[in-house]
C-alpha atoms as a PDB file:
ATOM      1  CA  UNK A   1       0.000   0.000   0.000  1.00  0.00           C
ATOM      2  CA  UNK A   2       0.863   3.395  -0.538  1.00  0.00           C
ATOM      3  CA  UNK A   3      -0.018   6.876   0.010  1.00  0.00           C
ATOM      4  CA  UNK A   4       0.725  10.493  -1.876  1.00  0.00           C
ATOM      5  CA  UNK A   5       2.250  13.146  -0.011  1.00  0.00           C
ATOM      6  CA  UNK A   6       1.051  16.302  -0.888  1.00  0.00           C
ATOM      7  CA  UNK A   7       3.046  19.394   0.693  1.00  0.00           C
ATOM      8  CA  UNK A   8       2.856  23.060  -0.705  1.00  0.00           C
ATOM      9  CA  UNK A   9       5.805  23.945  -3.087  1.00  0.00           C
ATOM     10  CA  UNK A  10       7.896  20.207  -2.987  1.00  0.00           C
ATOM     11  CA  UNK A  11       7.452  17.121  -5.223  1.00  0.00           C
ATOM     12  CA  UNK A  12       4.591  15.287  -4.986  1.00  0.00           C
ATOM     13  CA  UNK A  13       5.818  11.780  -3.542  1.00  0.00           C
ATOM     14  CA  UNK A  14       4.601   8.188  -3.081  1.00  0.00           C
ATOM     15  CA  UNK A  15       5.108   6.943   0.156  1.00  0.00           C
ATOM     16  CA  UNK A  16       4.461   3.167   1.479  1.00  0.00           C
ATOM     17  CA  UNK A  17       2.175   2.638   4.424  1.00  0.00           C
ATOM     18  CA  UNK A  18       3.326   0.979   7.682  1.00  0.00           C
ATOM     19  CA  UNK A  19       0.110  -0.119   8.829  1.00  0.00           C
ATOM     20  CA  UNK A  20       2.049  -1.201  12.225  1.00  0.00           C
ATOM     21  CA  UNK A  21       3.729   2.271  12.788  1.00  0.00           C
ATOM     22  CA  UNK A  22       0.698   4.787  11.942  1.00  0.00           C
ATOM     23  CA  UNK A  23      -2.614   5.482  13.532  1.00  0.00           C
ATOM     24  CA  UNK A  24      -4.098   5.263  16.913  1.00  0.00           C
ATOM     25  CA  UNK A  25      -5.270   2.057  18.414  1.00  0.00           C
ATOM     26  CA  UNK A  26      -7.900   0.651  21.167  1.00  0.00           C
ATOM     27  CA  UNK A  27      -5.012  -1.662  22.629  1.00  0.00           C
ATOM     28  CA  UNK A  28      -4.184  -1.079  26.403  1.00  0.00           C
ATOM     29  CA  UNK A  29      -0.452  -1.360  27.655  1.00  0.00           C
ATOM     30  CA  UNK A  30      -0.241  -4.466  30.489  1.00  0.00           C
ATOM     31  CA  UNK A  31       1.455  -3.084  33.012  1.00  0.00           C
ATOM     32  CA  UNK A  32       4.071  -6.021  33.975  1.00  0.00           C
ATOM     33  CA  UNK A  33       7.101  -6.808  36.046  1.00  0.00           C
ATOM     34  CA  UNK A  34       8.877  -7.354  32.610  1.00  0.00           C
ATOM     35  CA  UNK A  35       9.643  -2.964  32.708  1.00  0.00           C
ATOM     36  CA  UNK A  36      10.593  -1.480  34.863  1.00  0.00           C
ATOM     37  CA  UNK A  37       8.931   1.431  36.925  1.00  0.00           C
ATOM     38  CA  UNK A  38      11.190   3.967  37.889  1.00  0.00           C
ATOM     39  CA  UNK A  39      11.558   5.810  41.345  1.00  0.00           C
ATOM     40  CA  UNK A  40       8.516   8.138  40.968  1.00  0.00           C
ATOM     41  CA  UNK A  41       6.297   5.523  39.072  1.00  0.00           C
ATOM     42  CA  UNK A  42       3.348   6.434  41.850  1.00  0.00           C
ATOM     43  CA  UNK A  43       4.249  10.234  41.832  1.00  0.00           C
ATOM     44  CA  UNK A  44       3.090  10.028  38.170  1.00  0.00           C
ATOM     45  CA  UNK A  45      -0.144   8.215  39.212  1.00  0.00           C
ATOM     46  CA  UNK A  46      -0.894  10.636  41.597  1.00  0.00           C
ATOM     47  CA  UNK A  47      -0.366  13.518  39.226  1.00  0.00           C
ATOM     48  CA  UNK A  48      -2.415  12.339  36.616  1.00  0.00           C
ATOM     49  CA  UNK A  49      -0.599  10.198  33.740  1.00  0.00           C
ATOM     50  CA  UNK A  50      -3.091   7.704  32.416  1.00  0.00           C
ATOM     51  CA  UNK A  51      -0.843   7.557  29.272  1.00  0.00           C
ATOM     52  CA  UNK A  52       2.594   5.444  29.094  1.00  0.00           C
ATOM     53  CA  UNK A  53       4.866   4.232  26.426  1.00  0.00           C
ATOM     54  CA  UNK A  54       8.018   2.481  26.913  1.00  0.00           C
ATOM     55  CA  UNK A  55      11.694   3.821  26.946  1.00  0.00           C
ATOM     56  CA  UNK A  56      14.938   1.297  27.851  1.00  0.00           C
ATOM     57  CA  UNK A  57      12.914  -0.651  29.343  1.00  0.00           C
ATOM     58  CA  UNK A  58      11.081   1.493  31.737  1.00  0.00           C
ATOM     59  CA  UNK A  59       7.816   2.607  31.723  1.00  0.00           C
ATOM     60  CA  UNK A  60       7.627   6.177  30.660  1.00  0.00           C
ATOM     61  CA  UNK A  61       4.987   8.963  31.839  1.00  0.00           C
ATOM     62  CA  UNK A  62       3.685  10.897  28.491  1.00  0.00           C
ATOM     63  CA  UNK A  63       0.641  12.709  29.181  1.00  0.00           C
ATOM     64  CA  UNK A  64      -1.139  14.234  32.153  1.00  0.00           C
ATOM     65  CA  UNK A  65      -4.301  16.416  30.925  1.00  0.00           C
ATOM     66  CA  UNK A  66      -7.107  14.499  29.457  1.00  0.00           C
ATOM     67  CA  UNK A  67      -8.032  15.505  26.229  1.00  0.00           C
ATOM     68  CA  UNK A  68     -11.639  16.626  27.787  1.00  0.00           C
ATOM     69  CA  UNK A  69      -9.378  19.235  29.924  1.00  0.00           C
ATOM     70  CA  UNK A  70      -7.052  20.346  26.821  1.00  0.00           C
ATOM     71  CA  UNK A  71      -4.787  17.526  26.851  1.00  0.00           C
ATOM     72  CA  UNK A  72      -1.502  18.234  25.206  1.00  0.00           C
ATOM     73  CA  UNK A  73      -2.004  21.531  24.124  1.00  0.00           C
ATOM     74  CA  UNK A  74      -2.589  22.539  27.748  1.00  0.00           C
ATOM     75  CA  UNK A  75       0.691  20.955  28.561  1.00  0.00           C
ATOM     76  CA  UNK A  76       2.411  22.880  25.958  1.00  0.00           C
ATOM     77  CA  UNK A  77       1.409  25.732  27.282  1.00  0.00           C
ATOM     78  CA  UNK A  78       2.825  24.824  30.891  1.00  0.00           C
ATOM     79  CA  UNK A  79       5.725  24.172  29.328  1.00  0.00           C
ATOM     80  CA  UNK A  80       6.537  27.445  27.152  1.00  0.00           C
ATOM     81  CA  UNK A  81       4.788  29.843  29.565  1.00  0.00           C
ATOM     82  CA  UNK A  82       5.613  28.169  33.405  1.00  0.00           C
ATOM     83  CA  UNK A  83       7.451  25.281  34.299  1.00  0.00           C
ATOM     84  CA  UNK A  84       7.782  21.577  33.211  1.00  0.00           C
ATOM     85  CA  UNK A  85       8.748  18.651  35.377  1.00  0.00           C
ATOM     86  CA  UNK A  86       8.303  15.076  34.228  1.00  0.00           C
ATOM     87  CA  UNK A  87       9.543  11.986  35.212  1.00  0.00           C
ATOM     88  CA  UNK A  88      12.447  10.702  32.480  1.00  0.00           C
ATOM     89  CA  UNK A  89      14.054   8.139  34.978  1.00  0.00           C
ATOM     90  CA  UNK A  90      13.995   6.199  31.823  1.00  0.00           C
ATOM     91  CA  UNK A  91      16.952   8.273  30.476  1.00  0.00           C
ATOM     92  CA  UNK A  92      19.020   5.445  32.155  1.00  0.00           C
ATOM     93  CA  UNK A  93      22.905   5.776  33.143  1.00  0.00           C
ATOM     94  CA  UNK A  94      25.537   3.969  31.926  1.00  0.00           C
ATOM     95  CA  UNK A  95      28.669   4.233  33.316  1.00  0.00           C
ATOM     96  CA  UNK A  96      32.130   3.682  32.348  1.00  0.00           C
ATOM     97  CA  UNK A  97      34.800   3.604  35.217  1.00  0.00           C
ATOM     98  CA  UNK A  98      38.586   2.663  35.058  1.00  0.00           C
ATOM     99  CA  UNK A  99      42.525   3.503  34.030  1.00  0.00           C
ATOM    100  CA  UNK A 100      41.333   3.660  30.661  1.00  0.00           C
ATOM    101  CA  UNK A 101      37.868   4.996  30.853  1.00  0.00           C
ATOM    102  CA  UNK A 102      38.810   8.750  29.540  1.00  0.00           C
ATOM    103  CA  UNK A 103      40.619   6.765  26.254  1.00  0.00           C
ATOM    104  CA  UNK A 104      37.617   4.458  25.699  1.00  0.00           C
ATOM    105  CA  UNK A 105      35.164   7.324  25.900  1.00  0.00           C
ATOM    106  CA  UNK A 106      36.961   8.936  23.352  1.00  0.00           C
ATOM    107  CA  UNK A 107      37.045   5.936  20.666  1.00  0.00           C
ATOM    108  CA  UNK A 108      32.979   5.386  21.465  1.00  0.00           C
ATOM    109  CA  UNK A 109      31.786   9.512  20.813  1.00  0.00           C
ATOM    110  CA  UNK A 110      32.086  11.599  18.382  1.00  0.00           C
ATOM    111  CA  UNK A 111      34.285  14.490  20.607  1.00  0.00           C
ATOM    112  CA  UNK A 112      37.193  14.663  21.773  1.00  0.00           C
ATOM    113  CA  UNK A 113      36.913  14.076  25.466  1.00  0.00           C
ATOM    114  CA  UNK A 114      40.263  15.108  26.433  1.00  0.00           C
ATOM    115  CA  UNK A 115      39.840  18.415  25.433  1.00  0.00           C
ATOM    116  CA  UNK A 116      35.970  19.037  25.951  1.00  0.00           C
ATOM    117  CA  UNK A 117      34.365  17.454  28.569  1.00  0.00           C
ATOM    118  CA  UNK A 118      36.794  18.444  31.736  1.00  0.00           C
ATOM    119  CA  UNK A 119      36.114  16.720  34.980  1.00  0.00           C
ATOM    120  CA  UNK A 120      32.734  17.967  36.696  1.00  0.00           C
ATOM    121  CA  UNK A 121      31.602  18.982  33.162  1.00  0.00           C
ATOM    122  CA  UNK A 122      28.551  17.702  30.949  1.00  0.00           C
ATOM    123  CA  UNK A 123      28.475  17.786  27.006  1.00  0.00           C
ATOM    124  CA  UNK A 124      25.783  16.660  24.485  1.00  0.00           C
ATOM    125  CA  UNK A 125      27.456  13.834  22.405  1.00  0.00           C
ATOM    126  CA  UNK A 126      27.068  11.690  19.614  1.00  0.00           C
ATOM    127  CA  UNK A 127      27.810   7.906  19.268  1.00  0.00           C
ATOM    128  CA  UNK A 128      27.978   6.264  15.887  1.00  0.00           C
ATOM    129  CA  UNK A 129      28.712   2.927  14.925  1.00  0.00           C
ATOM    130  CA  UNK A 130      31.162   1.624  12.058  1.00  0.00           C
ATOM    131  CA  UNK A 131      28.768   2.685   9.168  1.00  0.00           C
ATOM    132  CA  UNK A 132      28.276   5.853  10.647  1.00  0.00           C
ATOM    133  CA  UNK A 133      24.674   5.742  12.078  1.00  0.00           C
ATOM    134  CA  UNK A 134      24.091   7.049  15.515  1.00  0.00           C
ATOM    135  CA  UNK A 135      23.471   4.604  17.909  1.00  0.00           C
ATOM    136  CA  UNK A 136      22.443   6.943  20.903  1.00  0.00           C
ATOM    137  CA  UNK A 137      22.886  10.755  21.608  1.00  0.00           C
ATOM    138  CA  UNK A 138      23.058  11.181  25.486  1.00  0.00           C
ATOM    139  CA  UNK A 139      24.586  13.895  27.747  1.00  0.00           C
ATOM    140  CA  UNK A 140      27.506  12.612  28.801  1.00  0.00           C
ATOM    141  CA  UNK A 141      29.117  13.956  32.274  1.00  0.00           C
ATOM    142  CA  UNK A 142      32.515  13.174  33.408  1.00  0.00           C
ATOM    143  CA  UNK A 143      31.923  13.307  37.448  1.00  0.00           C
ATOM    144  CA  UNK A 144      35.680  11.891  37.739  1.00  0.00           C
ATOM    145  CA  UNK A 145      38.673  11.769  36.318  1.00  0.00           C
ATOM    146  CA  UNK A 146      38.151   8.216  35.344  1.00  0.00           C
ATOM    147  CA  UNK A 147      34.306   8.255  35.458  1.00  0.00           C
ATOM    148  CA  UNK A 148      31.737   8.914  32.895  1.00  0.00           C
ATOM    149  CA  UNK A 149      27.802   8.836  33.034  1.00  0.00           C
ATOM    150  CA  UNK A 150      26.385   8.305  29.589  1.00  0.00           C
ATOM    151  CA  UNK A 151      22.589   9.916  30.862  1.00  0.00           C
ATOM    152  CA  UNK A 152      21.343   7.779  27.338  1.00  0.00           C
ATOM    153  CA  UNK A 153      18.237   8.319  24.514  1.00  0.00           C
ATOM    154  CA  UNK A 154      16.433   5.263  23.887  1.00  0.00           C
ATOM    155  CA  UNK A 155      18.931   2.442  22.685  1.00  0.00           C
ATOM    156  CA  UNK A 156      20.598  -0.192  24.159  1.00  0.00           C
ATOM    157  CA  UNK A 157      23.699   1.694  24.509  1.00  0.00           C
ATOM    158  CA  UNK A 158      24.993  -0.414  27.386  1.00  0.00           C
ATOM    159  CA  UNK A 159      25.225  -3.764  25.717  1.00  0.00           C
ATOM    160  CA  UNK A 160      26.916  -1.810  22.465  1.00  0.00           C
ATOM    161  CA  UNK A 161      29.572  -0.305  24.843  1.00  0.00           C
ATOM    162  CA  UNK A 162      30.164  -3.351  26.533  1.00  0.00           C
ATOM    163  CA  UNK A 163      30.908  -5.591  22.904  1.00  0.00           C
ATOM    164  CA  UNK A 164      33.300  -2.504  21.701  1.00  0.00           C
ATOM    165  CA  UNK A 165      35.241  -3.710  24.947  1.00  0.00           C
ATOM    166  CA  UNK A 166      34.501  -7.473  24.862  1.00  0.00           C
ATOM    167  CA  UNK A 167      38.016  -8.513  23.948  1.00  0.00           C
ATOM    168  CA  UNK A 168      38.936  -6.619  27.245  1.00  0.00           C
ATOM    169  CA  UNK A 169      41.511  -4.051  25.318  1.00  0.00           C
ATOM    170  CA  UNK A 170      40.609  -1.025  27.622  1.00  0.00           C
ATOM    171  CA  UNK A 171      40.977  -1.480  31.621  1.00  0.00           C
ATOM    172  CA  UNK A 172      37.149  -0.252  32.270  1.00  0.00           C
ATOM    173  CA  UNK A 173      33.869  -1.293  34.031  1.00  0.00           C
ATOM    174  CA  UNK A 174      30.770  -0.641  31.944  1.00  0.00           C
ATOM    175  CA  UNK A 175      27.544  -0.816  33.912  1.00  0.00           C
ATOM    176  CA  UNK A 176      24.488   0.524  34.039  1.00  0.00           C
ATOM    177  CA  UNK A 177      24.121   2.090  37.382  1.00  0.00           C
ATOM    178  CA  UNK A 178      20.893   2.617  39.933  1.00  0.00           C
ATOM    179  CA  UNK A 179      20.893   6.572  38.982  1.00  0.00           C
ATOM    180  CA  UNK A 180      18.048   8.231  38.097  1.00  0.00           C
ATOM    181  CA  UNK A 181      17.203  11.665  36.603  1.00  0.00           C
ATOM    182  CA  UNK A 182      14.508  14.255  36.834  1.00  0.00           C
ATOM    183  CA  UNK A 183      14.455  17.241  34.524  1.00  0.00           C
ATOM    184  CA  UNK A 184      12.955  20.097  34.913  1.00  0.00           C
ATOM    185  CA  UNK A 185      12.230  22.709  32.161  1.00  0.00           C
ATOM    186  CA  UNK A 186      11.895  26.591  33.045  1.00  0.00           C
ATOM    187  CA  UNK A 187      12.631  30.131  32.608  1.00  0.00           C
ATOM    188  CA  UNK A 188      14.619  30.552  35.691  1.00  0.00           C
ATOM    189  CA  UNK A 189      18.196  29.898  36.188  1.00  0.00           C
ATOM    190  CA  UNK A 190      17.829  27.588  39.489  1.00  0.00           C
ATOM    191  CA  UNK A 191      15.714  24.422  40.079  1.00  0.00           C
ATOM    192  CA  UNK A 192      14.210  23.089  43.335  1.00  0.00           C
ATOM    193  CA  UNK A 193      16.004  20.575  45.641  1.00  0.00           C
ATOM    194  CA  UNK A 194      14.023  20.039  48.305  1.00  0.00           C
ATOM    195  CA  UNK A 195      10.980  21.794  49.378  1.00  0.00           C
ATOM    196  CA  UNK A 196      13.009  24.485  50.277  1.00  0.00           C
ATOM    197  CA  UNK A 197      16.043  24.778  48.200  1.00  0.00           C
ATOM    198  CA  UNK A 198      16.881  26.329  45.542  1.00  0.00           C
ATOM    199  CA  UNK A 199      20.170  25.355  43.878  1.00  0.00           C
ATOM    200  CA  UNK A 200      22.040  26.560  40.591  1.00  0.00           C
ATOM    201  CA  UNK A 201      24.696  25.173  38.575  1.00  0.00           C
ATOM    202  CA  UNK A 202      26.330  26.599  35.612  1.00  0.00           C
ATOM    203  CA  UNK A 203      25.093  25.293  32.099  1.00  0.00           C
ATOM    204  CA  UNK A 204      27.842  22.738  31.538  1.00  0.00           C
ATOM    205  CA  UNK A 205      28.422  21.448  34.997  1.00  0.00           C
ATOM    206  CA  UNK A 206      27.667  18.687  36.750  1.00  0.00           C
ATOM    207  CA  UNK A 207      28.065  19.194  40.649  1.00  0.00           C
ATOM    208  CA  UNK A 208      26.976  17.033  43.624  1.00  0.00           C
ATOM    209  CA  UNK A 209      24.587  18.096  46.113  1.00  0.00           C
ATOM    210  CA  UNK A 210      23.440  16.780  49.199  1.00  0.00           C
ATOM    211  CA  UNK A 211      19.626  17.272  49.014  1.00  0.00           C
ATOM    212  CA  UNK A 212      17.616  16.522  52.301  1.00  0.00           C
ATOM    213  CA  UNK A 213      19.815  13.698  52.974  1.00  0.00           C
ATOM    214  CA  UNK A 214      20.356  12.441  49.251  1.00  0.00           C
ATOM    215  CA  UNK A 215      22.508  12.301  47.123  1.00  0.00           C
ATOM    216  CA  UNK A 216      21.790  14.513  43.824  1.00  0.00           C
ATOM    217  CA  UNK A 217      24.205  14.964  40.693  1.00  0.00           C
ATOM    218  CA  UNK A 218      23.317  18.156  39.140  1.00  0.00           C
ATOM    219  CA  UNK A 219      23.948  18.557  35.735  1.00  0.00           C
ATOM    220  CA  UNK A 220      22.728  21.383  32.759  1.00  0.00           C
ATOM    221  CA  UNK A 221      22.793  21.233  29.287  1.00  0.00           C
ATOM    222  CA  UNK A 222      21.958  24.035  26.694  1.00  0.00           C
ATOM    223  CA  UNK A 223      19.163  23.882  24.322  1.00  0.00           C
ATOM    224  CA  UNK A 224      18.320  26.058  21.516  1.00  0.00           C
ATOM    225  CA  UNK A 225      14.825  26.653  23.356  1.00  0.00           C
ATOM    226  CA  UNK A 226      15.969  27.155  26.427  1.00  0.00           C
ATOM    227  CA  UNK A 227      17.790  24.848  29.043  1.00  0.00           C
ATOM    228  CA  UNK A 228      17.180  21.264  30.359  1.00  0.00           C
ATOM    229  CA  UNK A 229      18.537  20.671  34.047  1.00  0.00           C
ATOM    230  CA  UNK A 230      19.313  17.137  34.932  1.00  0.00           C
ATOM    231  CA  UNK A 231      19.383  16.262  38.598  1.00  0.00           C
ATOM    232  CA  UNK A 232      20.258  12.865  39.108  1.00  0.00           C
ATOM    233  CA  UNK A 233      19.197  10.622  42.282  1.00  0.00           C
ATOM    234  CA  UNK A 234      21.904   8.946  43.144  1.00  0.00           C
ATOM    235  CA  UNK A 235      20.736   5.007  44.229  1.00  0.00           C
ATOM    236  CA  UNK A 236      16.944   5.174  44.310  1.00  0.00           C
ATOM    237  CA  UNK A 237      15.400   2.255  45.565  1.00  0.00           C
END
């Protein structure tokens, strides 16, 4: 099957039709122990989400309003005229530790680590694999000198590292670790930690806080719409 796309001022073009891939459907996710729920899984309940798709395994929060009460437009506009928080524990960590973790960083991304990501810095990187396609394109922070965080996009990222190294060439751990973040998205330079703490950190940091008795990486990347912050929990049960 096929269909015609039509847009004003290109070619028209014929297009096949992945009857699996388009359209809504009636099904209902079972919710199972085969994913995962992350840390805040009934925080999201509680708010609202009655709409989930999955992401590395996890369960992933996607909508809050119901349609009847605006739905995703009146998300939109909490999100470009307040402030956005959502659970994206599903933006799991992978982490590389050892001698030769700064050298085997550097073979897996697309930047040169030596000379851009500094300790206690965070950088938006690329990894591609030996045709060139990107396999994942995470935030990477360095929160040692022999310790990186890939924060990871929706791939299996961890088992790819861990082949690159299976003939054992570089002296490094690769695991994925219990971290797990929380973005928030919003005008102002400084994000809650805490009920009553405000913290800030520098776009291209990563710093650790001790928030009401937990541990919390914080770490801010740049965006050409503004910023996303990145606190991480560090071991959530």
């Amino acid at each position: 099957m096929a269909q015609t796309l039509v847009i004003d001022g290109l070619k028209r073009r014929t297009l096949p039709i992945n009857l699996r891939q388009s359209g809504n459907s009636d099904a209902q996710m079972l919710i199972s122990a085969r994913i995962r729920k992350s840390p805040w899984w009934h925080l999201s309940k509680a708010a609202g989400c009655w709409t989930y798709t999955t992401y590395n395994y996890m369960y992933h929060p996607r909508a809050y309003i119901k349609p009847e009460d605006g739905g995703l437009f009146a998300e939109y506009k909490y999100l470009t005229e307040h402030v956005s928080i959502w659970d994206v524990a599903v933006e799991r960590q992978i982490q590389i530790k050892g001698p030769d973790a700064a050298d085997f960083v550097n073979m897996l991304i697309t930047r040169d680590v030596h000379t851009v990501v500094p300790t206690m810095q965070a950088r938006y990187v690329i990894l591609c694999n030996q045709y060139g396609g990107i396999i994942n394109d995470p935030v990477l922070l360095r929160v040692a000198d022999d310790e990186f965080w890939f924060s990871i996009s929706d791939s299996d990222l961890l088992l790819w590292a861990q082949g690159v190294n299976s003939s054992g060439k570089f002296d490094v751990d690769i695991h994925e670790i219990d971290v797990s973040p929380v973005p928030q998205t919003a005008d102002s330079e400084s994000y809650p930690c805490g009920f009553n703490t405000t913290y800030r950190v520098r776009v291209g940091t990563c710093e650790e806080v001790d928030c009401s008795g937990n541990i919390l990486w914080a770490g801010e990347r740049s965006v050409s719409a503004g910023s996303n912050r990145y606190p991480h929990l560090d071991d959530c049960q």
